[in-house]
C-alpha atoms as a PDB file:
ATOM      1  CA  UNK A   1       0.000   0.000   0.000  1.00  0.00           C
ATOM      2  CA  UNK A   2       0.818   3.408  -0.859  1.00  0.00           C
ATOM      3  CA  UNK A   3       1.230   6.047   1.905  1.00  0.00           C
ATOM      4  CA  UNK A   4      -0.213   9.700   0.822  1.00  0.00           C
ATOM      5  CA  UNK A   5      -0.684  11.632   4.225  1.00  0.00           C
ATOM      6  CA  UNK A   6      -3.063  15.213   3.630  1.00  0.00           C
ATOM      7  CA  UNK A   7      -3.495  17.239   6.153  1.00  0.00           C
ATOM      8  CA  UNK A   8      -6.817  19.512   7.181  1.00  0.00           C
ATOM      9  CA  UNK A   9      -6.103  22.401   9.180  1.00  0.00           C
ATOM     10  CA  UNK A  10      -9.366  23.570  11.056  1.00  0.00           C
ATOM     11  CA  UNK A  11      -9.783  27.665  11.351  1.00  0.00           C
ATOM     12  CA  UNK A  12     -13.463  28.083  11.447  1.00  0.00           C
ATOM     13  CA  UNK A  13     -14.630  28.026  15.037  1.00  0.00           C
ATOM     14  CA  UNK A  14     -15.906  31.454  16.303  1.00  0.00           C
ATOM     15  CA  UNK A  15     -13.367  31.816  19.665  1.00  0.00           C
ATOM     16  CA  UNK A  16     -16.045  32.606  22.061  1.00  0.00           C
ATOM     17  CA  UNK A  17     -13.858  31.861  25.282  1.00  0.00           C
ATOM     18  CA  UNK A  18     -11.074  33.912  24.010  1.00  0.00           C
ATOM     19  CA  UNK A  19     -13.696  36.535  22.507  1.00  0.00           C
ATOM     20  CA  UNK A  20     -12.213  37.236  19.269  1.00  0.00           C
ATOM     21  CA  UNK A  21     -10.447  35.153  16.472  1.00  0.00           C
ATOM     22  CA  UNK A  22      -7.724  33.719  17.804  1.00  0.00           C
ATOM     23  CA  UNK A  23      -6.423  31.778  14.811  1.00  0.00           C
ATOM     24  CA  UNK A  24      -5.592  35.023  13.122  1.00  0.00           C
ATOM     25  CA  UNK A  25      -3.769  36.606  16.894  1.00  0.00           C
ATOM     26  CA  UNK A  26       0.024  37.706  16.374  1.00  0.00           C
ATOM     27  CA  UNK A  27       1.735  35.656  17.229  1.00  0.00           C
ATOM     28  CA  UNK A  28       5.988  36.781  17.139  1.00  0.00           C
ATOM     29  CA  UNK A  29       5.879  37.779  14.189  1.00  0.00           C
ATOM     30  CA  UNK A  30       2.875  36.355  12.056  1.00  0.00           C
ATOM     31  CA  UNK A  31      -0.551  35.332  12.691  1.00  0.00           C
ATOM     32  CA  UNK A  32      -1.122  31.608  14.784  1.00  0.00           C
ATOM     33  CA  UNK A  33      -2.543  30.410  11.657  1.00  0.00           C
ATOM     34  CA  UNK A  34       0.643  30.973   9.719  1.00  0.00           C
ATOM     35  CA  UNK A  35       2.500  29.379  12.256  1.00  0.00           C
ATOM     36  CA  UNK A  36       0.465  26.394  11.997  1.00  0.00           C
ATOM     37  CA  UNK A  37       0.459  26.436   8.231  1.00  0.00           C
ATOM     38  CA  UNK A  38       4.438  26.579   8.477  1.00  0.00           C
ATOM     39  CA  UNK A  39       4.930  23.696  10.174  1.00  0.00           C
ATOM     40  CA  UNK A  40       2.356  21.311   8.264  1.00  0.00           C
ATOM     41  CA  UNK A  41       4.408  22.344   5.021  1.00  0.00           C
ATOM     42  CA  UNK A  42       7.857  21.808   6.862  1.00  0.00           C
ATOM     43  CA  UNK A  43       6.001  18.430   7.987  1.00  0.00           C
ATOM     44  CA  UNK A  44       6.492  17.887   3.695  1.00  0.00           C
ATOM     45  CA  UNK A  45       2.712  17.547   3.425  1.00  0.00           C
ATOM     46  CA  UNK A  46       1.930  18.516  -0.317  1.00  0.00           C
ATOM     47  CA  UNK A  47      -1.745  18.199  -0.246  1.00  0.00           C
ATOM     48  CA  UNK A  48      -3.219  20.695   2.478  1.00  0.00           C
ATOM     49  CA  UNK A  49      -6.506  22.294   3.114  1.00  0.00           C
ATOM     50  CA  UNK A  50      -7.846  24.686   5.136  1.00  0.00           C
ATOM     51  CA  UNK A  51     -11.183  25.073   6.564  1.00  0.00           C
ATOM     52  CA  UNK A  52     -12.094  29.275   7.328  1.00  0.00           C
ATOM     53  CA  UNK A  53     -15.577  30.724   8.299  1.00  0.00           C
ATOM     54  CA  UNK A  54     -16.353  33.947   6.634  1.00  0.00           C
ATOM     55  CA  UNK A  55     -13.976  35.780   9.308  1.00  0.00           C
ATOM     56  CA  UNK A  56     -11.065  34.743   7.149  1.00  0.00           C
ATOM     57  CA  UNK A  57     -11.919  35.592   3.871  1.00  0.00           C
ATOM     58  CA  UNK A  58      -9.584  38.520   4.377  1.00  0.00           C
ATOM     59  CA  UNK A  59      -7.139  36.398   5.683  1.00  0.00           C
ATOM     60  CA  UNK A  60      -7.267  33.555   2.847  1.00  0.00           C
ATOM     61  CA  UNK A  61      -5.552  36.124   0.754  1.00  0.00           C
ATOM     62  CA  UNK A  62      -2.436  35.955   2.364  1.00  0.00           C
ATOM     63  CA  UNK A  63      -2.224  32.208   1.939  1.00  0.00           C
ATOM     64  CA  UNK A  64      -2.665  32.650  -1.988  1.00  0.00           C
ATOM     65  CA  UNK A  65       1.628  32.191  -2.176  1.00  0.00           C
ATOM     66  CA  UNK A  66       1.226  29.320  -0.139  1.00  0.00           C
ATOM     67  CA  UNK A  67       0.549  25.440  -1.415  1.00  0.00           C
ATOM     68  CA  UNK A  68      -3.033  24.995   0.391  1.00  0.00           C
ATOM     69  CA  UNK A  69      -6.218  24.716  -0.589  1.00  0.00           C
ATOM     70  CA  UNK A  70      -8.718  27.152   0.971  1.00  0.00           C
ATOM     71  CA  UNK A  71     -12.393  25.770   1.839  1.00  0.00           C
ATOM     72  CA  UNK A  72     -14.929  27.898   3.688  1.00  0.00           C
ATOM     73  CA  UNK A  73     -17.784  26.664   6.779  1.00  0.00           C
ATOM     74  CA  UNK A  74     -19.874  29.554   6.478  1.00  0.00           C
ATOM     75  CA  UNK A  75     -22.646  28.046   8.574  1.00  0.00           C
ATOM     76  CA  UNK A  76     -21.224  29.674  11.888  1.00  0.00           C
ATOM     77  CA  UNK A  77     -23.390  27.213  14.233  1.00  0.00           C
ATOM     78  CA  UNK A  78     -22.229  24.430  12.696  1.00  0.00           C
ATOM     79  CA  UNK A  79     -20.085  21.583  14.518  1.00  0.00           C
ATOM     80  CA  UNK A  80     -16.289  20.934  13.996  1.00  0.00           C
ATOM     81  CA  UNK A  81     -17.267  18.038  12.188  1.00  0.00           C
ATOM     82  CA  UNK A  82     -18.800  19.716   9.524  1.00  0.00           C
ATOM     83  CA  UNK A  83     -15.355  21.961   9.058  1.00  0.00           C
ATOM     84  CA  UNK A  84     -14.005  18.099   9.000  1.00  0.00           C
ATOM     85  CA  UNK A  85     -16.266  16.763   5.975  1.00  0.00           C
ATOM     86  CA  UNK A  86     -16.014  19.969   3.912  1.00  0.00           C
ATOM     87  CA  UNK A  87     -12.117  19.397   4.205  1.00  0.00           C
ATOM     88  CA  UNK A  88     -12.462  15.764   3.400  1.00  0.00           C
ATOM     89  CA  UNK A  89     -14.120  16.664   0.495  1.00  0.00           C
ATOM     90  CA  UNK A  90     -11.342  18.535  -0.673  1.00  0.00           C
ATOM     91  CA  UNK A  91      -8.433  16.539  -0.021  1.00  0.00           C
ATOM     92  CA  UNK A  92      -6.684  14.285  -3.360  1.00  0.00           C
ATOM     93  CA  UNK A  93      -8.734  11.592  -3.913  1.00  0.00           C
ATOM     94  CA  UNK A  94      -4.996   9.174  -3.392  1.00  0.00           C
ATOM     95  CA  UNK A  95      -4.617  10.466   0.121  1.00  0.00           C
ATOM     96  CA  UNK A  96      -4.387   7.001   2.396  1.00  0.00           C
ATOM     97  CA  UNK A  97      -4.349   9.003   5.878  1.00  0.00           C
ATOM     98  CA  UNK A  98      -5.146  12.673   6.933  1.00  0.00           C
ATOM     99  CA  UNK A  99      -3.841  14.548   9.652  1.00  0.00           C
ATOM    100  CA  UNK A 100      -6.643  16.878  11.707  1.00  0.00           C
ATOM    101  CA  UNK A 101      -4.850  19.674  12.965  1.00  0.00           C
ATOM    102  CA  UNK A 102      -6.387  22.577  14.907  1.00  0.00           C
ATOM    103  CA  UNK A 103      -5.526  26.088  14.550  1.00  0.00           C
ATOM    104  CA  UNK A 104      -5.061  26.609  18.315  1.00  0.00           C
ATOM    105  CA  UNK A 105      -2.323  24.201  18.750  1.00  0.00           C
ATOM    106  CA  UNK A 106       0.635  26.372  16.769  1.00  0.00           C
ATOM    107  CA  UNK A 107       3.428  24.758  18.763  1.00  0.00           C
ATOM    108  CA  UNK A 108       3.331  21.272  17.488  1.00  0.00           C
ATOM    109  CA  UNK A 109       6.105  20.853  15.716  1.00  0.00           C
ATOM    110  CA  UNK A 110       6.865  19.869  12.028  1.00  0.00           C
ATOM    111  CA  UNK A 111       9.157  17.127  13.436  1.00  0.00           C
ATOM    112  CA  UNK A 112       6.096  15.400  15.398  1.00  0.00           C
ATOM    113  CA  UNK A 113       3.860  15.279  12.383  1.00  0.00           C
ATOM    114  CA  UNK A 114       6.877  13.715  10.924  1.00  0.00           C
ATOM    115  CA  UNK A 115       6.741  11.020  13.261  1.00  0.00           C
ATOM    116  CA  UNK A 116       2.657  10.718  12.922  1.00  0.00           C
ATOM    117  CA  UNK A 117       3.708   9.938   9.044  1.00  0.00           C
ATOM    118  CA  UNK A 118       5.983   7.113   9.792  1.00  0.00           C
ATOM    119  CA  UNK A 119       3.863   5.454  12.055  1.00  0.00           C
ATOM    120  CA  UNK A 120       1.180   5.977   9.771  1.00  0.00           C
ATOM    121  CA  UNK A 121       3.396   3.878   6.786  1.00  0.00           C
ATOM    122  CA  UNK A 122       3.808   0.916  10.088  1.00  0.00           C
ATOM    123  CA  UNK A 123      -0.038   0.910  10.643  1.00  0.00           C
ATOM    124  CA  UNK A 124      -1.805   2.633   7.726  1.00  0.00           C
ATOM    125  CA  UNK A 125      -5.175   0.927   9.499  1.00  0.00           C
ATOM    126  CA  UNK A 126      -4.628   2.565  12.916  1.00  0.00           C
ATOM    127  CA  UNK A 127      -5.724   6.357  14.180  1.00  0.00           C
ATOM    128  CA  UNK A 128      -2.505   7.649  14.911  1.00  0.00           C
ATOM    129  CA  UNK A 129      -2.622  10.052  17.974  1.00  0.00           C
ATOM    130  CA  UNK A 130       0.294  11.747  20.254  1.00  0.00           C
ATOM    131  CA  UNK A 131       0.375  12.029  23.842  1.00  0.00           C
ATOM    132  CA  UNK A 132       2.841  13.981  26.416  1.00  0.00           C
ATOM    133  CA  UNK A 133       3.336  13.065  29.521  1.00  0.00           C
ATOM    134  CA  UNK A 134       0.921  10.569  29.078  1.00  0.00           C
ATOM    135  CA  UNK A 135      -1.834  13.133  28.222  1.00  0.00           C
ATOM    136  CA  UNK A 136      -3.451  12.401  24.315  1.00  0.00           C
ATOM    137  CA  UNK A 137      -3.003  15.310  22.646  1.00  0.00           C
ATOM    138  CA  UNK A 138      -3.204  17.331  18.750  1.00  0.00           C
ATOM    139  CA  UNK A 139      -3.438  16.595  15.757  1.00  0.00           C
ATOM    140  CA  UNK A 140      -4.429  12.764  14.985  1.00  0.00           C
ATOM    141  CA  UNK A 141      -3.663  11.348  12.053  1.00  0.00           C
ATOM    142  CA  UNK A 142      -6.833   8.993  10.751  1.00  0.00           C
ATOM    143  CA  UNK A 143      -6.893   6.496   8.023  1.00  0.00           C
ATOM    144  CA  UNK A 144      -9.272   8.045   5.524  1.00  0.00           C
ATOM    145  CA  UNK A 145     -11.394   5.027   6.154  1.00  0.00           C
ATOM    146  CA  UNK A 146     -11.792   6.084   9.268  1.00  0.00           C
ATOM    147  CA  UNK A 147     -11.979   9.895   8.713  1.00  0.00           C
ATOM    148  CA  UNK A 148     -14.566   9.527   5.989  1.00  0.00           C
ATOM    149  CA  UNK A 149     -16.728   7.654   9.250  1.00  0.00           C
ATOM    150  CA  UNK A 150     -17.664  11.612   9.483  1.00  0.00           C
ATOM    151  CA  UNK A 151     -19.998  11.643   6.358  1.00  0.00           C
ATOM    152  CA  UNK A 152     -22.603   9.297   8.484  1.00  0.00           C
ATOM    153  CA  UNK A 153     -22.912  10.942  11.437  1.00  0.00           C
ATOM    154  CA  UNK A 154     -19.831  10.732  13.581  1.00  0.00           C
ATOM    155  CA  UNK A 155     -17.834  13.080  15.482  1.00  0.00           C
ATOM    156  CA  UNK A 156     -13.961  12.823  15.296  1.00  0.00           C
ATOM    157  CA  UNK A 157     -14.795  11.901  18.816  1.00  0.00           C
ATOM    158  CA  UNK A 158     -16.826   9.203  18.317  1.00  0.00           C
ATOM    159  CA  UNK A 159     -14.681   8.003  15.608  1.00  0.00           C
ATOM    160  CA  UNK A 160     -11.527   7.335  18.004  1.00  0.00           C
ATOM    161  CA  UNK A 161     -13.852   5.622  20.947  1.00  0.00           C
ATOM    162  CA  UNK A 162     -15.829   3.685  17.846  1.00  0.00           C
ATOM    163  CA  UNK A 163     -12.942   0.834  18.204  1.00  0.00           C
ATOM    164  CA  UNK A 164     -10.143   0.764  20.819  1.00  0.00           C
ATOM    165  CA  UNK A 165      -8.235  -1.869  18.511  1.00  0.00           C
ATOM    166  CA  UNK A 166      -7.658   0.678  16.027  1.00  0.00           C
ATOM    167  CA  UNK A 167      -5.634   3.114  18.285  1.00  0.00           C
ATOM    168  CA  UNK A 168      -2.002   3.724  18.455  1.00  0.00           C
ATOM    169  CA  UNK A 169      -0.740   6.506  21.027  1.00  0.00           C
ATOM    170  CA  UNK A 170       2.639   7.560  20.530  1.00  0.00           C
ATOM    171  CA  UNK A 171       4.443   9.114  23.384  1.00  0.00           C
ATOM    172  CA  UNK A 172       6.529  12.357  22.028  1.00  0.00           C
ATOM    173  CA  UNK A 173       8.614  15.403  23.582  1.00  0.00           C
ATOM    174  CA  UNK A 174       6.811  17.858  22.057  1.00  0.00           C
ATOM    175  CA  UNK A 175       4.362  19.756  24.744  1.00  0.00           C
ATOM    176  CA  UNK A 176       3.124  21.496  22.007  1.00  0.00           C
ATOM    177  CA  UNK A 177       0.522  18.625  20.889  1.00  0.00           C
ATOM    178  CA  UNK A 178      -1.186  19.283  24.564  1.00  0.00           C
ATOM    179  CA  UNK A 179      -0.846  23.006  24.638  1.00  0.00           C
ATOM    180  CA  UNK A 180      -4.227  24.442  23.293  1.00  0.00           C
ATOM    181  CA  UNK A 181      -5.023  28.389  23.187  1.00  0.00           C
ATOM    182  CA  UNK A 182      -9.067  28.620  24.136  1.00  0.00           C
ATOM    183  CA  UNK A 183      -8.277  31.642  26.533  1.00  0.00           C
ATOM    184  CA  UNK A 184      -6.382  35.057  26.861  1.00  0.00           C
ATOM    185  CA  UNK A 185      -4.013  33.501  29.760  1.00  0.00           C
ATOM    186  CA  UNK A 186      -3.858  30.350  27.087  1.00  0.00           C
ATOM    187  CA  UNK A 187      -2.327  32.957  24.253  1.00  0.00           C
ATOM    188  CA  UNK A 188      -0.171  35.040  26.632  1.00  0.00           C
ATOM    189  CA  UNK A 189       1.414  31.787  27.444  1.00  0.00           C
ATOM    190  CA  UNK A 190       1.854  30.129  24.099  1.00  0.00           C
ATOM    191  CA  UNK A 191       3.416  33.868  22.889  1.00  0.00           C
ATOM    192  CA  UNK A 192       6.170  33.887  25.727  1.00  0.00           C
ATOM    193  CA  UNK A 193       6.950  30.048  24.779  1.00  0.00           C
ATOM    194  CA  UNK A 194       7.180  30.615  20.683  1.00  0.00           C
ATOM    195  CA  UNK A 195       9.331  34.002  21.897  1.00  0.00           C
ATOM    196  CA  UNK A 196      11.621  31.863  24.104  1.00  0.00           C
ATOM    197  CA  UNK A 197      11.787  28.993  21.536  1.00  0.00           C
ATOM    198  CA  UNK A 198      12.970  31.239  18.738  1.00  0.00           C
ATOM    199  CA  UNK A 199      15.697  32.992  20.574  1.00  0.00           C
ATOM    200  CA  UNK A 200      16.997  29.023  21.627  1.00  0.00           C
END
């Protein structure tokens, strides 16, 4: 079997606990979105998409240099999953596995997703998803068998408790699959890490 990994990077939820869009925040020097956009292509992901609601139409034009598809959820009380299937929809049709990553996790790094890929070419059947400490964490990396569960009803939720056998946690160093940014105290922190990291 032939490995094709795709990524989907969801940017349409509405930020009501931080009370503004936080996927388009500075953050150093560029928005969190870019950041997260940076590493999926560093990650050597060629076919990416990502999922905006109408608050980043602006924004989609400063991704037209970049090698992503754009896809919009304008239905702002819709679920994540629906930002899920209109990004499956989307994706080349050869993709074996895509990984789900969330626009408030801008610290994971391109070397993790890395590591999702490989274990993805071990166990193309298994949902691929990183922990810390012991602590599951962002993005997982689903078989498009599994991901494509979504179109009858499923949540990615439901998707990862529909069979335990199909799970494969994989314990890295990067804190940044675990470090979300749903409030103000959430970005403040996440800024001073990605300002201490670069200066490393």
């Amino acid at each position: 079997m032939i490995c094709r990994v795709s990524a989907i990077l969801l940017a349409a939820g509405s930020s009501r606990r931080m009370g503004r869009p936080k996927q388009f925040l500075p953050l150093c020097d560029k928005p969190v979105i870019n950041h997260c956009l940076d590493n999926i292509i560093a990650a050597n992901i060629k076919d990416i998409v990502v999922v905006l609601n109408d608050n980043g139409k602006d924004c989609a034009e400063t991704m037209s240099e970049l090698p992503v598809t754009i896809a919009f959820n304008d239905d702002p009380d819709s679920d994540m999953s629906e930002s899920v299937r209109i990004g499956l929809h989307k994706l080349e049709p050869s993709s074996s596995g895509v990984l789900i990553c969330l626009s408030d996790h801008p610290l994971v790094t391109a070397e993790t997703m890395k590591t999702l890929i490989e274990w993805h070419e071990r166990e193309p059947q298994k949902i691929i998803i990183p922990s810390y400490n012991g602590k599951r964490g962002h993005p997982g990396l689903f078989p498009i068998r599994c991901a494509s569960e979504i179109d009858q009803g499923f949540t990615l939720r439901d998707i990862v408790k529909r069979d335990e056998s199909r799970l494969r946690f994989i314990e890295v160093t990067d804190d940044g699959v675990i470090f979300d940014m749903d409030t103000v105290e959430d970005y403040e922190r996440i800024n001073r890490l990605i300002n201490e990291r670069s200066v490393e």
